[in-house]
C-alpha atoms as a PDB file:
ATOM      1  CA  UNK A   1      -0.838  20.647 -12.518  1.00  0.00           C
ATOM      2  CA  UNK A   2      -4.019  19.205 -11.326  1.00  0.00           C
ATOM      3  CA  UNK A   3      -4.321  16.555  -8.171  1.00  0.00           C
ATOM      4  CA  UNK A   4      -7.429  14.679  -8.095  1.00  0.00           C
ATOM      5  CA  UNK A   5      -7.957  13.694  -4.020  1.00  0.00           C
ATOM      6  CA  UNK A   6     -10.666  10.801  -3.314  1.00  0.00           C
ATOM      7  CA  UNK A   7     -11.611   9.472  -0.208  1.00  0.00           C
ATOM      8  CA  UNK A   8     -10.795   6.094   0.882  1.00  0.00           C
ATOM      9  CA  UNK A   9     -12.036   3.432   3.147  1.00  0.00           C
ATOM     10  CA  UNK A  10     -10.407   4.206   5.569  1.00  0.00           C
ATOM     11  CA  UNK A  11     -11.399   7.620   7.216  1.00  0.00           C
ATOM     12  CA  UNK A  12      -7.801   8.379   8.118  1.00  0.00           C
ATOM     13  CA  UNK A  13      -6.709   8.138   4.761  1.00  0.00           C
ATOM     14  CA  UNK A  14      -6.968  10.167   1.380  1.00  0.00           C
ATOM     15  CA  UNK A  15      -5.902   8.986  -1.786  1.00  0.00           C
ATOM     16  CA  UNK A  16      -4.115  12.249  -3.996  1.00  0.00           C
ATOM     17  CA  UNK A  17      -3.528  11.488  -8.239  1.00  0.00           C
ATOM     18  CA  UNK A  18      -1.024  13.564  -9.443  1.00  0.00           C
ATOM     19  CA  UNK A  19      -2.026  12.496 -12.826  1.00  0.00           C
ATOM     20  CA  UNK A  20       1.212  11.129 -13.762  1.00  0.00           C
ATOM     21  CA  UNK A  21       3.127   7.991 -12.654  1.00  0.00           C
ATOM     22  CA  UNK A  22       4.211   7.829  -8.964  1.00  0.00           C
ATOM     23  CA  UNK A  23       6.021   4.554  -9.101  1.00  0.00           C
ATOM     24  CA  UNK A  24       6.573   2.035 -12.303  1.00  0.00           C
ATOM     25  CA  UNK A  25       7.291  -0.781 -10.430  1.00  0.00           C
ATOM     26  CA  UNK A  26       5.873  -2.100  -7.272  1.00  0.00           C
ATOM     27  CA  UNK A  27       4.591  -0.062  -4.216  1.00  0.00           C
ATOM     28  CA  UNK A  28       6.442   1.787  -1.530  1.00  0.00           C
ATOM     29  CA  UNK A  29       5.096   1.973   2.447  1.00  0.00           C
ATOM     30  CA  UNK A  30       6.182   4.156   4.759  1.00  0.00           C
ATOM     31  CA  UNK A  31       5.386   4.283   8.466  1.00  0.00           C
ATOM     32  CA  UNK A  32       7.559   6.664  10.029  1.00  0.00           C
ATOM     33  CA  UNK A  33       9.174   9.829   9.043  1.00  0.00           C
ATOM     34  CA  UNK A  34      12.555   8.587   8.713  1.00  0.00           C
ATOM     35  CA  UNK A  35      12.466   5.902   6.762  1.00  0.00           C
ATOM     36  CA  UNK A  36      10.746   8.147   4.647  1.00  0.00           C
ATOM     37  CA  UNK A  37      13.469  10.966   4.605  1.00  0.00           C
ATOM     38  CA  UNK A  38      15.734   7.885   4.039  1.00  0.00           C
ATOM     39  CA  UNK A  39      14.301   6.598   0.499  1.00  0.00           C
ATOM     40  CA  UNK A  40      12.094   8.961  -0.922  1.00  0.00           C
ATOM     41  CA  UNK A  41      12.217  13.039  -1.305  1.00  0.00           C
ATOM     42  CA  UNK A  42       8.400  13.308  -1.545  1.00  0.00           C
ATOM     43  CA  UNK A  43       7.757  10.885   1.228  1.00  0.00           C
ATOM     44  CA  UNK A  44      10.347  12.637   3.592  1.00  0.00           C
ATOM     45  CA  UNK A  45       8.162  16.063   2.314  1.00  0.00           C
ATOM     46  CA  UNK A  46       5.085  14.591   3.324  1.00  0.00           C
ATOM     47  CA  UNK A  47       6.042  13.556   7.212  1.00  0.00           C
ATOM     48  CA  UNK A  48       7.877  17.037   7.562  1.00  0.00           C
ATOM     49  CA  UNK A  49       3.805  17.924   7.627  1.00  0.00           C
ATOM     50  CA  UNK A  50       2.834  17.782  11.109  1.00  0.00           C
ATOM     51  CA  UNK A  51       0.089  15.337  11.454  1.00  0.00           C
ATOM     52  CA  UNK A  52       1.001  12.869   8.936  1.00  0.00           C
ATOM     53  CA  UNK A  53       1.613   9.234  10.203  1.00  0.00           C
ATOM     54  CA  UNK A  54       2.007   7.313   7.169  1.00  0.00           C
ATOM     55  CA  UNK A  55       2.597   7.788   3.120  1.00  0.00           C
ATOM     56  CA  UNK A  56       2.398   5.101   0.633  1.00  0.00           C
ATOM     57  CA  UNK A  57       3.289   5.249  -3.100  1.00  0.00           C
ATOM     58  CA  UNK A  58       1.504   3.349  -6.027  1.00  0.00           C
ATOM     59  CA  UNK A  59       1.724   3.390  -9.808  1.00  0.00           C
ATOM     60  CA  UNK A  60      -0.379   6.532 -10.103  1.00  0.00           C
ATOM     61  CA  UNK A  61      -1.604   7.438  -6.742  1.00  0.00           C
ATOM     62  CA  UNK A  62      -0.059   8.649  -3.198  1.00  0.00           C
ATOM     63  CA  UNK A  63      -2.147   7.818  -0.021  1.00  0.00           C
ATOM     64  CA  UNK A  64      -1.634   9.993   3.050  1.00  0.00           C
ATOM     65  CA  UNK A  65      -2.408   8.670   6.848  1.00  0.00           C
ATOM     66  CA  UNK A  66      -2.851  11.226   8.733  1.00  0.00           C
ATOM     67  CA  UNK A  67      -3.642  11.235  12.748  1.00  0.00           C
ATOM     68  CA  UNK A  68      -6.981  11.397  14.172  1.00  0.00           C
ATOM     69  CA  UNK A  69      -6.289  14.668  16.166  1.00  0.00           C
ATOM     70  CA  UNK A  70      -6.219  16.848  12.478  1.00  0.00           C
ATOM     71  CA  UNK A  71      -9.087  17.538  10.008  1.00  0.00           C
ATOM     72  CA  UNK A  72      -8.805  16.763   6.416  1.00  0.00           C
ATOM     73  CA  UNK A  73      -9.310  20.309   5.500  1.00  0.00           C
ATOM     74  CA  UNK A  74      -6.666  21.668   8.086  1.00  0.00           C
ATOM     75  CA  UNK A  75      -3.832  18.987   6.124  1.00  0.00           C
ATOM     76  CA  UNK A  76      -5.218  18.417   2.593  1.00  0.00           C
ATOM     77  CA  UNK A  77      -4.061  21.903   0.746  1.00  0.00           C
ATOM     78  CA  UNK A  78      -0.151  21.551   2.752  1.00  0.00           C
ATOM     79  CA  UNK A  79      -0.432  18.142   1.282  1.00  0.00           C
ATOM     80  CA  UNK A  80      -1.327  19.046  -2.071  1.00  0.00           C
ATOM     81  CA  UNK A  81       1.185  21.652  -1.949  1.00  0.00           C
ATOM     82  CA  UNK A  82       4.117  19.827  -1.605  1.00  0.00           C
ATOM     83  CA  UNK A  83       2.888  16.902  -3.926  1.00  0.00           C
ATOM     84  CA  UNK A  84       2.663  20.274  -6.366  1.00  0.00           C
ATOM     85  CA  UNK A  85       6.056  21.021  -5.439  1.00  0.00           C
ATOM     86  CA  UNK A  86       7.666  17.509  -5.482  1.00  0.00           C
ATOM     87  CA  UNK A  87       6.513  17.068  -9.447  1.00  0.00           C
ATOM     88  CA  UNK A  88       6.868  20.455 -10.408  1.00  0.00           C
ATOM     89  CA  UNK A  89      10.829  20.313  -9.750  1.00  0.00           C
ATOM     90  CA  UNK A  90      11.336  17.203 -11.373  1.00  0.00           C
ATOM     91  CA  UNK A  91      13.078  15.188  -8.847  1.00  0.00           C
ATOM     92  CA  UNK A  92      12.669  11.516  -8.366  1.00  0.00           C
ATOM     93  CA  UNK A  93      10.079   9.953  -6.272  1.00  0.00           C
ATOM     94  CA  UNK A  94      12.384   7.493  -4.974  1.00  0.00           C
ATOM     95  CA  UNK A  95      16.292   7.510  -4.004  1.00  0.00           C
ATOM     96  CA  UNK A  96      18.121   4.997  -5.743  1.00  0.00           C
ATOM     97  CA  UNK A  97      19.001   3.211  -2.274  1.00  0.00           C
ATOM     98  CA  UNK A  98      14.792   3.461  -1.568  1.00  0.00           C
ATOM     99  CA  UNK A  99      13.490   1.731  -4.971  1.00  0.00           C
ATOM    100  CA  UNK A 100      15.696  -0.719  -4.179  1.00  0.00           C
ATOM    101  CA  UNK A 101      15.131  -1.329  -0.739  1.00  0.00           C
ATOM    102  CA  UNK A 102      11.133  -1.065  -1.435  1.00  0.00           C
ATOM    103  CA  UNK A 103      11.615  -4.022  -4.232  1.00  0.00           C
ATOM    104  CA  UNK A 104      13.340  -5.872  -1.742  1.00  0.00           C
ATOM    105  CA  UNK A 105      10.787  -5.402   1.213  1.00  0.00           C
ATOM    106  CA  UNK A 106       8.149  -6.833  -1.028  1.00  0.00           C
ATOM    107  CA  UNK A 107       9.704  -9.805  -1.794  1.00  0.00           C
ATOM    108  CA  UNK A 108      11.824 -10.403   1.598  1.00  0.00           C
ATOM    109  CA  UNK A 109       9.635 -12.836   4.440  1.00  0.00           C
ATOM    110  CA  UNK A 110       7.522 -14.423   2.113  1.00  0.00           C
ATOM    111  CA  UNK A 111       7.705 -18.648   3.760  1.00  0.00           C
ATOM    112  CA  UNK A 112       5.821 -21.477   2.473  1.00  0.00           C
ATOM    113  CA  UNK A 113       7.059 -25.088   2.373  1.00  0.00           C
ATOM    114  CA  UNK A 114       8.349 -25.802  -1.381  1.00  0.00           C
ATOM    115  CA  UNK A 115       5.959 -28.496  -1.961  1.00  0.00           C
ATOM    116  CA  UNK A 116       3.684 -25.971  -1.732  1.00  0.00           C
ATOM    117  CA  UNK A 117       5.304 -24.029  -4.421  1.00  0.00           C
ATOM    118  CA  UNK A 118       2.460 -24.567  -7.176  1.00  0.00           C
ATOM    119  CA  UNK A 119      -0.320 -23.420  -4.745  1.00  0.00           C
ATOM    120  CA  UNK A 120       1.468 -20.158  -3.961  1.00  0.00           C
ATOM    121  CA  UNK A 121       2.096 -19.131  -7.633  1.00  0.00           C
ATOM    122  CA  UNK A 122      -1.743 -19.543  -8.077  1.00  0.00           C
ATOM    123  CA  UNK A 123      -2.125 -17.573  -4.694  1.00  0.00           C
ATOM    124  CA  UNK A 124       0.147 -15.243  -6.072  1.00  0.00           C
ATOM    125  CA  UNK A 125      -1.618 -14.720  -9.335  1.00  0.00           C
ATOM    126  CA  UNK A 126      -5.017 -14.701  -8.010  1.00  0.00           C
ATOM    127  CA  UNK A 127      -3.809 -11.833  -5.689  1.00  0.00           C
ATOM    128  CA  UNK A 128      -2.340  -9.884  -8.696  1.00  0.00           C
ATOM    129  CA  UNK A 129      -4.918 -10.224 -11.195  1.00  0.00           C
ATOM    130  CA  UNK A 130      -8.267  -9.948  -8.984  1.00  0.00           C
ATOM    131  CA  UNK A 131      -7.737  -9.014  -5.554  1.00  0.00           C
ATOM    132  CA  UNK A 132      -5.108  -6.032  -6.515  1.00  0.00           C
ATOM    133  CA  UNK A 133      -6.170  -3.905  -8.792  1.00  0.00           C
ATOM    134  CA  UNK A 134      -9.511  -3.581  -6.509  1.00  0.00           C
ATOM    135  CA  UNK A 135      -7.410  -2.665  -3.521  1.00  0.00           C
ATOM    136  CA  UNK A 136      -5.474  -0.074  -5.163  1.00  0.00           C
ATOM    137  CA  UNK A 137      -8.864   1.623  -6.227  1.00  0.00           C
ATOM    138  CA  UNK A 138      -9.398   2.585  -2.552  1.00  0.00           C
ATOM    139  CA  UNK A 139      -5.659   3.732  -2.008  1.00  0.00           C
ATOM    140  CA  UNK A 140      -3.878  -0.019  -0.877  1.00  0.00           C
ATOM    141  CA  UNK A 141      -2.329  -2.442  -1.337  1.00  0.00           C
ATOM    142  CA  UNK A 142      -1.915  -6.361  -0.311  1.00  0.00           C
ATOM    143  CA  UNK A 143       1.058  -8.048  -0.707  1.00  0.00           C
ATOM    144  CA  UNK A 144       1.547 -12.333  -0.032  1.00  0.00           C
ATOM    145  CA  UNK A 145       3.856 -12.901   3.042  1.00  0.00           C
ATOM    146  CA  UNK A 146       2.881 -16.929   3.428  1.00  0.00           C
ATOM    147  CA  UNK A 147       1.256 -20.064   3.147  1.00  0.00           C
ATOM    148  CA  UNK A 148       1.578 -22.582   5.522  1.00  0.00           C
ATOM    149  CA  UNK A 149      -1.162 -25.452   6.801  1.00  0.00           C
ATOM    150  CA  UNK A 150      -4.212 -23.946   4.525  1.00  0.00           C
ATOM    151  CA  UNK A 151      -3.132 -20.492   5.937  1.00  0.00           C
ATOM    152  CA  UNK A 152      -2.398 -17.823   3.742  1.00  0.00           C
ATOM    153  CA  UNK A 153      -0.691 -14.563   5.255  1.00  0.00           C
ATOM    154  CA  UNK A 154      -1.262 -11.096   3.741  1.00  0.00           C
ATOM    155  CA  UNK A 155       0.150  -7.993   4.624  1.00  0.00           C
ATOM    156  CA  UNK A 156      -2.034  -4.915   4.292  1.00  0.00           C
ATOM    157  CA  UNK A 157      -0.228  -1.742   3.139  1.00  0.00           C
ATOM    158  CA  UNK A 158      -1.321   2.033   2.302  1.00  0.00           C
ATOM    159  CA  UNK A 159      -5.298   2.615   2.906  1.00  0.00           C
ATOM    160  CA  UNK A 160      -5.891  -0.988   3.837  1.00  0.00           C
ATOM    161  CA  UNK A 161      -3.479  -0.640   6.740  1.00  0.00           C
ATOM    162  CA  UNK A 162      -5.914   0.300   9.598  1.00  0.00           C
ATOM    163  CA  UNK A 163      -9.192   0.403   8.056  1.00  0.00           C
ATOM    164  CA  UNK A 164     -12.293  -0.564   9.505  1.00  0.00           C
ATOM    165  CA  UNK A 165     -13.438  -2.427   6.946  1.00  0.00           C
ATOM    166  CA  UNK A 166     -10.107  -4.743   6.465  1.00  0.00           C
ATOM    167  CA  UNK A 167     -11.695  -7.923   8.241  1.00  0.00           C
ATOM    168  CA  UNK A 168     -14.263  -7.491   6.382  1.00  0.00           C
ATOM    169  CA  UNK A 169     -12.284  -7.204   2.950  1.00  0.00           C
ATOM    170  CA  UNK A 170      -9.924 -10.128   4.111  1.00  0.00           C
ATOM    171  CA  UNK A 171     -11.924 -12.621   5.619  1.00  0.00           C
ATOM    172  CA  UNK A 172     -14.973 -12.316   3.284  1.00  0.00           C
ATOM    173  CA  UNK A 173     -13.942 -10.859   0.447  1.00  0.00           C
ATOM    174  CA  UNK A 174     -10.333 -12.879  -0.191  1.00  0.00           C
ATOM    175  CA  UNK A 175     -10.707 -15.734   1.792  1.00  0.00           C
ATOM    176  CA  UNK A 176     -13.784 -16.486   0.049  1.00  0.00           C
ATOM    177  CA  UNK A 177     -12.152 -16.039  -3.455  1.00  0.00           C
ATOM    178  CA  UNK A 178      -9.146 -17.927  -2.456  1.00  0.00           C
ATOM    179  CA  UNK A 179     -11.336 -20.877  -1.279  1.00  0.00           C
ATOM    180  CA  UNK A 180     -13.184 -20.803  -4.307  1.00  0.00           C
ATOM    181  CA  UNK A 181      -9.883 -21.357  -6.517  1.00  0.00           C
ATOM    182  CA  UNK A 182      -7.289 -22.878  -4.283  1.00  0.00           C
ATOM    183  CA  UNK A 183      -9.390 -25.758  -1.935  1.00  0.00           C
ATOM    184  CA  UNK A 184      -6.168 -25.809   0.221  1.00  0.00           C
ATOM    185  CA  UNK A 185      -6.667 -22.702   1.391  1.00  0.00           C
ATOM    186  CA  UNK A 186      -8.849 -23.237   4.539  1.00  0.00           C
ATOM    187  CA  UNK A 187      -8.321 -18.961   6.005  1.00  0.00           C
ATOM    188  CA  UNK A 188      -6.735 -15.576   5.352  1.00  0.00           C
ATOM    189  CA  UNK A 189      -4.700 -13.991   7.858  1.00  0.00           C
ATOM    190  CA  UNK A 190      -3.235 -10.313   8.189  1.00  0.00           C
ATOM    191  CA  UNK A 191       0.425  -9.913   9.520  1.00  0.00           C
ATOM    192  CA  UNK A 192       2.983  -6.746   9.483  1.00  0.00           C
END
């Protein structure tokens, strides 16, 4: 087994392809060790690595967080190693209990007034179709959370989560799109 590793935005954060699906459906964030142990095998194998503060799961990528303290080169071949491991035996990426729960996280909080309803879907679809699949090239992912008085709310998750360049991406980059297609939308803001 081969894992391709590329470098992200963000400087604490590496992006690892296994070269085979990680998750079908949806993404899975995890911040602390044992949530981690909680829902996922692999994730709970990646925070048992010291220096690892966050793992998040897409369709065909991992992305490690690791602390600023530790060197790439010092965490990258345990990491590697126990992505090796994880596929090579088999077991599932996700606990039953954890692809549920992660399904349910994404769509849990989300508030907007239901007159609003038809600007969210487009929200919504803009997000999925153009803002996305650019994010999860760099090892992220951004999920809808709200709309409310021209105001959409984003939460950042995986390499976006913490990177320097996330105003930059949010208030230029998808604020500007959304403005462009939705006129309602007067600013992007991040929340948790």
């Amino acid at each position: 087994m081969f894992i391709q590793t590329e470098a992200t935005p963000n400087p604490a954060t590496l992006k690892f392809l296994p070269g085979k699906e990680v998750l079908l459906e949806g993404t899975a964030d995890f911040r602390d060790a044992d949530s981690a142990a909680a829902s996922s095998p692999l994730a709970g194998k990646l925070f048992s690595i010291n220096g690892v503060t966050g793992v998040f799961f897409g369709y065909d990528f991992i992305t490690v967080t690791k602390n600023d303290s530790l060197e790439w080169q010092h965490l990258k071949p345990a990491i590697l190693g126990a992505i090796m491991e994880h596929f090579m035996s088999g077991a599932p990426v996700m606990s039953g209990v954890g692809q549920a729960a992660a399904e349910r996280a994404d769509q849990e909080g989300e508030f907007y007034d239901k007159a609003d309803e038809e600007i969210v879907v487009t929200i919504k679809e803009l997000l999925d179709t153009r803002v996305r699949p650019a994010v999860a090239q760099d090892g992220g992912d951004i999920t809808f959370r709200g709309y409310e008085n021209g105001t959409v709310f984003l939460n950042m998750k995986g390499s976006c989560a913490g990177c320097p360049s996330s105003t930059a991406t949010l208030k230029h980059g998808i604020q500007n799109l959304l403005r462009h297609f939705v006129p309602e939308v007067q600013q992007v803001e991040q929340i948790a």
